[in-house]
C-alpha atoms as a PDB file:
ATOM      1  CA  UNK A   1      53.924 -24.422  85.080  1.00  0.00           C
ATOM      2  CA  UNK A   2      53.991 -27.858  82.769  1.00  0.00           C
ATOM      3  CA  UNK A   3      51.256 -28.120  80.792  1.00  0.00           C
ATOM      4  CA  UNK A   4      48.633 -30.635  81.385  1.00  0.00           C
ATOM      5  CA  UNK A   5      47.595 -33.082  78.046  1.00  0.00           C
ATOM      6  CA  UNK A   6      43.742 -33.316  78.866  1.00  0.00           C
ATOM      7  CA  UNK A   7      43.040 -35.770  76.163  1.00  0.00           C
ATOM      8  CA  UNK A   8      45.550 -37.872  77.590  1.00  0.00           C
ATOM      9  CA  UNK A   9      44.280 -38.068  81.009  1.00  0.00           C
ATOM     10  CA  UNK A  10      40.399 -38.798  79.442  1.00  0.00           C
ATOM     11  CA  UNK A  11      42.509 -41.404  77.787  1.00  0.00           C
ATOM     12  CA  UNK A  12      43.345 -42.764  81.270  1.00  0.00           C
ATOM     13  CA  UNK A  13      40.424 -42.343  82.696  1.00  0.00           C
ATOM     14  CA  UNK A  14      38.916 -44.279  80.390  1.00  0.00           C
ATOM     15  CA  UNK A  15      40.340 -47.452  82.245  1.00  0.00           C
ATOM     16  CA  UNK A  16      38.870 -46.699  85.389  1.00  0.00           C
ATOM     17  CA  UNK A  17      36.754 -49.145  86.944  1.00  0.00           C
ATOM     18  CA  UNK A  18      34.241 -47.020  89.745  1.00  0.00           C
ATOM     19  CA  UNK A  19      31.825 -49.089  90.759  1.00  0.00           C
ATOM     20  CA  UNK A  20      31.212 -47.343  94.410  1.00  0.00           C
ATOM     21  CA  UNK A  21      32.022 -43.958  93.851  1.00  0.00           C
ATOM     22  CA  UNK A  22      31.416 -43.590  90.254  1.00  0.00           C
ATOM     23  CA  UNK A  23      34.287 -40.714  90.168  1.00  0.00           C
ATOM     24  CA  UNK A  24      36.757 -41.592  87.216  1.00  0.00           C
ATOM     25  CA  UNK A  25      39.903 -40.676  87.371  1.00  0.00           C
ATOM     26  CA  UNK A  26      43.236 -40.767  85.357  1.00  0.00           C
ATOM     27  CA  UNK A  27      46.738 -40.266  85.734  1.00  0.00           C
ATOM     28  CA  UNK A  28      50.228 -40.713  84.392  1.00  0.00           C
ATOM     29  CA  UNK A  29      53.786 -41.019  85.005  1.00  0.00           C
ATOM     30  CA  UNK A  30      56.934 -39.991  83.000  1.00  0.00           C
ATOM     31  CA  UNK A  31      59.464 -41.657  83.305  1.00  0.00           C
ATOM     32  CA  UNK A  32      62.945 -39.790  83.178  1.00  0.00           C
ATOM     33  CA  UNK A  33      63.307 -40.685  79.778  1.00  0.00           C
ATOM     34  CA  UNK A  34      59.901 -39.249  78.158  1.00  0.00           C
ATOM     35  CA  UNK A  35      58.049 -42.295  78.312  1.00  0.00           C
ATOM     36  CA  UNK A  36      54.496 -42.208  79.744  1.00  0.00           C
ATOM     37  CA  UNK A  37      52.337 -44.951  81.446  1.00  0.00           C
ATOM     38  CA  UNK A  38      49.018 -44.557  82.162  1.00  0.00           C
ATOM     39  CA  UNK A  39      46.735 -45.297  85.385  1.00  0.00           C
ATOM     40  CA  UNK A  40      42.989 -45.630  86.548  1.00  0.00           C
ATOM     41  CA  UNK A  41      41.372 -46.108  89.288  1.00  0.00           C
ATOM     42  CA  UNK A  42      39.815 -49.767  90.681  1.00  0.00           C
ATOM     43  CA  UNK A  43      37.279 -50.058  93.131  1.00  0.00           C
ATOM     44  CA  UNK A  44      36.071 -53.388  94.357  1.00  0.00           C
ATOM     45  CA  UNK A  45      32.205 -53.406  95.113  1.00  0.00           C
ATOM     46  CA  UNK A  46      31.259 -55.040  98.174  1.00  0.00           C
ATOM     47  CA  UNK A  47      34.193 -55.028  99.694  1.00  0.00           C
ATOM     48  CA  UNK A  48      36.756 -52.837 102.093  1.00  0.00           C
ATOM     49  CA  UNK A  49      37.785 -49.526 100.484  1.00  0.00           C
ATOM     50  CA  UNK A  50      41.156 -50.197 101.685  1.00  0.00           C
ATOM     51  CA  UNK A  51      41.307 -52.200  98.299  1.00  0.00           C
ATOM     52  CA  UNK A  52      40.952 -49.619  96.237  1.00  0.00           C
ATOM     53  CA  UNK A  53      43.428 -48.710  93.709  1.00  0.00           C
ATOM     54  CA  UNK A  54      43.964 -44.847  93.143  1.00  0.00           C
ATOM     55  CA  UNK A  55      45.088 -43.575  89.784  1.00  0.00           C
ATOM     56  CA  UNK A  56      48.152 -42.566  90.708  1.00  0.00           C
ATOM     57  CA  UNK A  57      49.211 -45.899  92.496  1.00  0.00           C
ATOM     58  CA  UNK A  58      48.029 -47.275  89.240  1.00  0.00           C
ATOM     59  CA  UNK A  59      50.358 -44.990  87.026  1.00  0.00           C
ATOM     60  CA  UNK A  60      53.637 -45.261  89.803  1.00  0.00           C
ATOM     61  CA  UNK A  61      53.287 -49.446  89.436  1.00  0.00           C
ATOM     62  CA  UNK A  62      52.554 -49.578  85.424  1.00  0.00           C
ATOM     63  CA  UNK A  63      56.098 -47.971  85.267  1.00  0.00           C
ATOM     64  CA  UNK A  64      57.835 -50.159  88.005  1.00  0.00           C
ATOM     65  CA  UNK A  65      56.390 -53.229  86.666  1.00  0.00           C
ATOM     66  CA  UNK A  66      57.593 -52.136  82.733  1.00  0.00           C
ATOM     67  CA  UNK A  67      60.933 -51.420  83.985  1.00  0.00           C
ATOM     68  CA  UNK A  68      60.851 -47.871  84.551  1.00  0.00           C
ATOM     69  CA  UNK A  69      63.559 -46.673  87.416  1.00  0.00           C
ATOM     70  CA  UNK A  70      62.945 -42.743  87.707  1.00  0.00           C
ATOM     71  CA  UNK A  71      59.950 -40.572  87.164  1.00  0.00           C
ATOM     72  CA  UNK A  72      59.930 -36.696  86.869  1.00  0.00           C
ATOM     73  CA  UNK A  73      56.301 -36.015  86.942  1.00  0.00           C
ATOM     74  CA  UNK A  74      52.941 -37.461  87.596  1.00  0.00           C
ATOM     75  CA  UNK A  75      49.433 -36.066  86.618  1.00  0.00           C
ATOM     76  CA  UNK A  76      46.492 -36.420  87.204  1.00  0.00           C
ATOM     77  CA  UNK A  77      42.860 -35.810  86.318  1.00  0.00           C
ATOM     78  CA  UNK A  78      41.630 -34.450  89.893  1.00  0.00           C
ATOM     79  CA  UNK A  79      44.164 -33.267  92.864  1.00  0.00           C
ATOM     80  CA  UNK A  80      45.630 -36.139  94.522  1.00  0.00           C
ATOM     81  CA  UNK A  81      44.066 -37.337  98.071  1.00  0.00           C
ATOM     82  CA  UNK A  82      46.340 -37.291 100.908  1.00  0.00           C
ATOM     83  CA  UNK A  83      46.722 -41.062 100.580  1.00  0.00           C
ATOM     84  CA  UNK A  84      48.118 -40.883  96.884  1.00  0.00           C
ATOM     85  CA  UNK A  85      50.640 -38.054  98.284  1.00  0.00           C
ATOM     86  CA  UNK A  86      51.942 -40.406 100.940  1.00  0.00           C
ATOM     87  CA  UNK A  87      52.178 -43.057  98.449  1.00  0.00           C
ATOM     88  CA  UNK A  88      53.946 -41.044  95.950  1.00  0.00           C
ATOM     89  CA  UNK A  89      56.730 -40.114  99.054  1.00  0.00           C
ATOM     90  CA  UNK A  90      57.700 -43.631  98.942  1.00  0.00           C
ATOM     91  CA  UNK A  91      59.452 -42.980  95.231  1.00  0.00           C
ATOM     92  CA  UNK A  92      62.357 -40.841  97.659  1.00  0.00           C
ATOM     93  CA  UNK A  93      62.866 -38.227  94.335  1.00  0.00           C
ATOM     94  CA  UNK A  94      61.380 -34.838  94.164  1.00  0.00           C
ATOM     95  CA  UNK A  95      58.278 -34.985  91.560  1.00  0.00           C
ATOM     96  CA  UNK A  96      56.036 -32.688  90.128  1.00  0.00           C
ATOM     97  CA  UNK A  97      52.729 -33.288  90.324  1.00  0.00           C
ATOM     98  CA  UNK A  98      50.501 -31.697  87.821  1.00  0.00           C
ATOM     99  CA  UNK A  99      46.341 -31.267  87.714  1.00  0.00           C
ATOM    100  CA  UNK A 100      44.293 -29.024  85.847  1.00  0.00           C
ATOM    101  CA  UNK A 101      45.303 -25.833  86.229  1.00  0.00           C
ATOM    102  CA  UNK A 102      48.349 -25.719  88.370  1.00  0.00           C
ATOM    103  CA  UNK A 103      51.975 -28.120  88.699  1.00  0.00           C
ATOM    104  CA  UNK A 104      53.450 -28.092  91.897  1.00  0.00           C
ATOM    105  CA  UNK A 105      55.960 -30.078  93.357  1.00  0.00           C
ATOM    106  CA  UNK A 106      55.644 -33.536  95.988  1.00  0.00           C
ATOM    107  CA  UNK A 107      57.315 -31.824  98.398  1.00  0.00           C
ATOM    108  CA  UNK A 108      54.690 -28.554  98.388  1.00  0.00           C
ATOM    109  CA  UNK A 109      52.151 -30.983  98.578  1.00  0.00           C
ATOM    110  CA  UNK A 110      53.228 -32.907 101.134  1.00  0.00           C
ATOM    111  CA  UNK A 111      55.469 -30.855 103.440  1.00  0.00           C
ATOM    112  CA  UNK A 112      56.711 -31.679 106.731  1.00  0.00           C
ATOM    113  CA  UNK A 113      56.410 -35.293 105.457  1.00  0.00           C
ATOM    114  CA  UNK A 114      57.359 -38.939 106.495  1.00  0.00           C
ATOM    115  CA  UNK A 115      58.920 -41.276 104.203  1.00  0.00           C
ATOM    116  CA  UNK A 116      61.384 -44.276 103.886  1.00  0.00           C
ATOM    117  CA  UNK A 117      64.203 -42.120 104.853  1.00  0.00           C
ATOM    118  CA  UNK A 118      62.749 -41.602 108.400  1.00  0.00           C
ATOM    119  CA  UNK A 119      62.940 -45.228 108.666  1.00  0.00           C
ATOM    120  CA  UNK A 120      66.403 -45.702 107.299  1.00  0.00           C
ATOM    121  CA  UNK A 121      65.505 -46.892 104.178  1.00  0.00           C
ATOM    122  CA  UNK A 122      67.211 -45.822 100.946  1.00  0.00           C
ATOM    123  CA  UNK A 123      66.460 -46.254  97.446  1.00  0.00           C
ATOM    124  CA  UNK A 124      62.998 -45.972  97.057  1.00  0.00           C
ATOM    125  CA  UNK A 125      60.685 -47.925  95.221  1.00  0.00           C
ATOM    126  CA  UNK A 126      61.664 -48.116  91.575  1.00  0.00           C
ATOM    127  CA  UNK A 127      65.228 -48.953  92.594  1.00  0.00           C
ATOM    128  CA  UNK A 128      66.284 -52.155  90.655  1.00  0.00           C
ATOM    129  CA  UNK A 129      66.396 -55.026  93.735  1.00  0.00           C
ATOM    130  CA  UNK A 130      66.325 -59.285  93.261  1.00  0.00           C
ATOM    131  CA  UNK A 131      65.611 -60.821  96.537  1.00  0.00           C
ATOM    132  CA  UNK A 132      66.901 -63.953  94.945  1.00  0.00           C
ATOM    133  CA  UNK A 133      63.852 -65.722  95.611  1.00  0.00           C
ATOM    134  CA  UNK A 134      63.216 -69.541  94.274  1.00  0.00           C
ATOM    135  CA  UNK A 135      60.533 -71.746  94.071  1.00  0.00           C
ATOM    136  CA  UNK A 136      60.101 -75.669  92.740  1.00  0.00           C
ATOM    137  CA  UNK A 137      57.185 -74.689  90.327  1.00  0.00           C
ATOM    138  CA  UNK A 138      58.247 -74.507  86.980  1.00  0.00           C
ATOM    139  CA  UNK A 139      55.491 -73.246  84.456  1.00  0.00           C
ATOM    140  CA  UNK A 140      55.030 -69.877  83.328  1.00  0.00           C
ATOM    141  CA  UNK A 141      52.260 -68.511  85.738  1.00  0.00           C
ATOM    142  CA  UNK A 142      54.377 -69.588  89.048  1.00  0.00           C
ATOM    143  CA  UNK A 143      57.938 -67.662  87.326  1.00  0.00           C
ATOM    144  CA  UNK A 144      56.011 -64.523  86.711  1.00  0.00           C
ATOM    145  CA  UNK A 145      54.727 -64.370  89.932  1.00  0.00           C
ATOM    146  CA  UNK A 146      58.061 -65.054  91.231  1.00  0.00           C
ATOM    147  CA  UNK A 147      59.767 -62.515  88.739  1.00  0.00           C
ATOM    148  CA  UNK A 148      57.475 -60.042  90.530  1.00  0.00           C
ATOM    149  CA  UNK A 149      58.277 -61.094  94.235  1.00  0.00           C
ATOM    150  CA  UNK A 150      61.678 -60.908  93.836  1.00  0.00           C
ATOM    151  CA  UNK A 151      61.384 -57.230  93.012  1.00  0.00           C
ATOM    152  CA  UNK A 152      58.944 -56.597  95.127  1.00  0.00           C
ATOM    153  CA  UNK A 153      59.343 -53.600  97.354  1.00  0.00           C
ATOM    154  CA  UNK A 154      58.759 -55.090 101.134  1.00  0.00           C
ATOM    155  CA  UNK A 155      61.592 -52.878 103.227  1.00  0.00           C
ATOM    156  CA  UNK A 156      59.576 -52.718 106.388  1.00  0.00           C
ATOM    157  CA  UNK A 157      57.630 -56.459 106.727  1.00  0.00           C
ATOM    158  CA  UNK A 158      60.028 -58.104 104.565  1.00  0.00           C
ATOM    159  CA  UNK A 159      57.084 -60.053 103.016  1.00  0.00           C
ATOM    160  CA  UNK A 160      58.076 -60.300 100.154  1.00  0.00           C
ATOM    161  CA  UNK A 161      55.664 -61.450  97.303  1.00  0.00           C
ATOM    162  CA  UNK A 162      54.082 -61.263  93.637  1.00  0.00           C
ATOM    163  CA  UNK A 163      51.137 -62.188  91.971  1.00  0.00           C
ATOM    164  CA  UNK A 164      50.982 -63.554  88.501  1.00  0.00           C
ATOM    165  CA  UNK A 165      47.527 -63.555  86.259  1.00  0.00           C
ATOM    166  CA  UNK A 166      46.638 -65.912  83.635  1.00  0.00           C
ATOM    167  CA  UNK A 167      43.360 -65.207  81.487  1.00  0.00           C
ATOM    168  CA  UNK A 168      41.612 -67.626  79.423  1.00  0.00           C
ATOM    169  CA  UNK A 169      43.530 -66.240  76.111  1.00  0.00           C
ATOM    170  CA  UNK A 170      46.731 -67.066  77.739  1.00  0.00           C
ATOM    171  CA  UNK A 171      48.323 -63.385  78.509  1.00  0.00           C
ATOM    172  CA  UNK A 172      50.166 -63.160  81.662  1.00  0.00           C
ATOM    173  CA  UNK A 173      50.003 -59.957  83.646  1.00  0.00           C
ATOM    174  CA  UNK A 174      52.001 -59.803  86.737  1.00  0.00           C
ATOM    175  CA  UNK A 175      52.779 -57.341  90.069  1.00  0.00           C
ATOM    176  CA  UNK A 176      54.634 -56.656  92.681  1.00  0.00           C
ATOM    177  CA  UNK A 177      54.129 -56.141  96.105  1.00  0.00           C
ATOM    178  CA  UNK A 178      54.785 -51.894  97.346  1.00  0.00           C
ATOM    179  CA  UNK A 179      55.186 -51.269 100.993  1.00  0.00           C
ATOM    180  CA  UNK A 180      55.288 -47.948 101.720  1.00  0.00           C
ATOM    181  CA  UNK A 181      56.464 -46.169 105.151  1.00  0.00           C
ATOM    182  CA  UNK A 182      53.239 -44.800 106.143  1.00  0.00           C
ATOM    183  CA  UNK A 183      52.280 -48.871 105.727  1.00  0.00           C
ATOM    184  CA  UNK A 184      48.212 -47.908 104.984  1.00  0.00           C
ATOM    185  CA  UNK A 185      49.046 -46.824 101.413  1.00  0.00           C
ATOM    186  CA  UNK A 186      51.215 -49.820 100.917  1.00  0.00           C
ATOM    187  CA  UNK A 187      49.800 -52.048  97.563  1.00  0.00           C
ATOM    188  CA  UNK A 188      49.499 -55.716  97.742  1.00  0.00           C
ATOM    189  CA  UNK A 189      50.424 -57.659  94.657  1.00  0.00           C
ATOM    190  CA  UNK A 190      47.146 -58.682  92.927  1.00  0.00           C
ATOM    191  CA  UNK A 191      46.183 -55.429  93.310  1.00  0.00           C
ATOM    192  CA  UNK A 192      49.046 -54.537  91.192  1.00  0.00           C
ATOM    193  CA  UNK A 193      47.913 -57.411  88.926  1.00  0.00           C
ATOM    194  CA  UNK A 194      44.567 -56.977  88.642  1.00  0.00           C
ATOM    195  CA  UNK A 195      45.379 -53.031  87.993  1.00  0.00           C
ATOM    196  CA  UNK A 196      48.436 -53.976  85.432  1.00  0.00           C
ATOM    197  CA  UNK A 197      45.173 -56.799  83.713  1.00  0.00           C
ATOM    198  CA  UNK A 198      42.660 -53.498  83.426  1.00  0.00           C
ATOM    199  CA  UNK A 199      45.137 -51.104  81.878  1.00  0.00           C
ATOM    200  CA  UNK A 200      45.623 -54.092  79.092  1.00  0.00           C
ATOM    201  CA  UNK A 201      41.554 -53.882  79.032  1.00  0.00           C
ATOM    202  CA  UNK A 202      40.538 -57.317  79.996  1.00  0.00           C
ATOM    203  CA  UNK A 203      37.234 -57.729  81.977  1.00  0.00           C
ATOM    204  CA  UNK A 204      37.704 -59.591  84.995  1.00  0.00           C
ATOM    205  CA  UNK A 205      35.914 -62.465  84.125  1.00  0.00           C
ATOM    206  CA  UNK A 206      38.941 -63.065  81.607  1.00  0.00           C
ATOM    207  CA  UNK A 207      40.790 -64.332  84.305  1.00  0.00           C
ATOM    208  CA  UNK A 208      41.578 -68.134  84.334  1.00  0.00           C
ATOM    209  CA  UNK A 209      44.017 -68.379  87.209  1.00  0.00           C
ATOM    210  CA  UNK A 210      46.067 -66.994  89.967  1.00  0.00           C
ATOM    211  CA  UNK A 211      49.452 -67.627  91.227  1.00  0.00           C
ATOM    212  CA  UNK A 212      50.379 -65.990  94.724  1.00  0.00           C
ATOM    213  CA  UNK A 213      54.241 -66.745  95.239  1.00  0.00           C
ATOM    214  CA  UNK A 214      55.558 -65.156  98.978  1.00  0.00           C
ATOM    215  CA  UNK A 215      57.803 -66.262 101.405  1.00  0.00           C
ATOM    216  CA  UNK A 216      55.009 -65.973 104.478  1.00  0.00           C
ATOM    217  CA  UNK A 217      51.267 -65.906 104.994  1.00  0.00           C
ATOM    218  CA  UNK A 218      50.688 -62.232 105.398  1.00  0.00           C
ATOM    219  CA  UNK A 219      49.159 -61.919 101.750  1.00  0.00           C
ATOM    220  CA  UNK A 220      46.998 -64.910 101.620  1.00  0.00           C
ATOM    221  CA  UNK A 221      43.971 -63.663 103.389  1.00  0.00           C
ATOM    222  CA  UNK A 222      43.547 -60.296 101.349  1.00  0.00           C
ATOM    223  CA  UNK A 223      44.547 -62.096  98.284  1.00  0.00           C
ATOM    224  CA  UNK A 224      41.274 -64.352  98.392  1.00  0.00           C
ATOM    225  CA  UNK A 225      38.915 -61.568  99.768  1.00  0.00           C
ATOM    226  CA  UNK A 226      39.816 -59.536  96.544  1.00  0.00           C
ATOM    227  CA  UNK A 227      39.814 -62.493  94.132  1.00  0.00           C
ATOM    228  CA  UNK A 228      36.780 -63.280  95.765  1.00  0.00           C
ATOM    229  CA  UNK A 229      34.918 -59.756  95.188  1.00  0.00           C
ATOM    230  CA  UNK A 230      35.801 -60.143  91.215  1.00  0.00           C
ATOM    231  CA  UNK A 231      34.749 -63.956  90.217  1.00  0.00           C
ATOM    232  CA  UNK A 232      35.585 -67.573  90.686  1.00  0.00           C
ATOM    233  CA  UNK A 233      38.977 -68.089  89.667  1.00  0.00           C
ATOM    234  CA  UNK A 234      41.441 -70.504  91.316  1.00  0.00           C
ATOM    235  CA  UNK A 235      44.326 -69.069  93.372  1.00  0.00           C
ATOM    236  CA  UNK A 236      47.399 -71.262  93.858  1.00  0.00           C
ATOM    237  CA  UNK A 237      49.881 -70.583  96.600  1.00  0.00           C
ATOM    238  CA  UNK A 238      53.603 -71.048  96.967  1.00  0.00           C
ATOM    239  CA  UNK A 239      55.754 -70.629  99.621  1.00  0.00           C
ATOM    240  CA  UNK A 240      59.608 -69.061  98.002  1.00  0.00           C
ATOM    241  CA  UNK A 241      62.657 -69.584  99.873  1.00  0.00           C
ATOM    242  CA  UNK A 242      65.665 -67.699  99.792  1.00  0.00           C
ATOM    243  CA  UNK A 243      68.730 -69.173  97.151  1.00  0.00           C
ATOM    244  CA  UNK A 244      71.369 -66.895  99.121  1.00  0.00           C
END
């Protein structure tokens, strides 16, 4: 069995931001190389619990969006929920998943599953992928958004898009868009954001402005309803087209 760090996980945990179920957890990933990334849960108050961010979605993105392309193991402060198993399928490598008191693998914890593969769809989603996306804006809010679109992981819409974050300090904090076979555990791209902005600890009334860059309108709508639920901050828009 691999050993759980506790005081890394409280570490985690830490991050998370409750609000409607007041039930913290925190979670990890390792990359194949050693390195660890940490996750939290977000909850939005007031608003669909569809936008909830679990702690292990958290963890799987903070090591996509720093570059990581393989992960061995993921823990995690409480068992995952059926929801975080699915989304964990869509990686398409065997993982072990380890809680307090036991490690077992993805595959014992989600047998008889359904993943990308089902749908002909190889890779999985830290493989390296540029959609070779372009847009006319040209400051530094619009090309990290569009950094994050064109590796965004959209193999069943094709939607792609990615969501860039400016606070009032100046940091930029971007995300990518995950689709995932199952579709309901799929993660839009300022959810990504907004979870990449909370492991960096800003509050979210930190944030100055949003940049949305996609090639259609299927993010718009749940972009403003979540941007909505957190504060007042302006949300620009831009339509990418394709450079191939």
């Amino acid at each position: 069995m691999i050993e759980i760090d506790a005081k890394l996980l409280a570490e985690a945990a830490g991050f998370a931001r409750p609000p409607i179920s007041n039930f913290r957890v925190g979670a990890f990933a390792r990359g194949a190389g050693g390195k660890v990334y940490f996750g939290a849960n977000v909850e939005f108050a007031g608003e669909a619990l569809t936008f909830t961010v679990h702690a292990e979605q958290s963890a799987v993105v903070n090591a996509w969006m720093s570059g990581e392309r393989a992960l061995d193991v993921v823990g995690t402060s409480a068992a995952p929920c059926g929801y975080c198993r699915q989304f964990l399928n869509e990686l398409a490598s065997e993982l072990m998943i380890v809680m307090p008191g036991e490690s077992r693998s993805l595959s014992e914890l989600l047998p008889s599953s359904f993943g990308p593969r089902d749908l002909g769809v190889d890779g999985g989603l830290l493989a390296p992928r540029d959609h070779a996306l372009q847009i006319d804006d040209g400051d530094d809010v619009a090309r990290a958004a569009l950094a994050a679109a064109n590796m965004s992981y959209a193999p069943y819409s094709k939607s792609y898009a990615g969501v860039a974050v400016r606070t009032h300090d100046g940091t930029i904090v971007n995300g990518a868009y995950a689709e995932n076979a199952a579709f309901n555990p799929s993660l839009s791209p300022l959810q990504a954001a907004l979870s990449q902005l909370n492991l960096r600890g800003f509050a979210w009334d930190a944030i100055a402005e949003v940049v949305l860059v996609r090639v259609d309108g299927m993010h718009d709508s749940s972009t403003r309803v979540v941007l909505a639920a957190i504060g007042h901050a302006p949300l620009r828009v831009v339509t990418a087209r394709n450079s191939a």
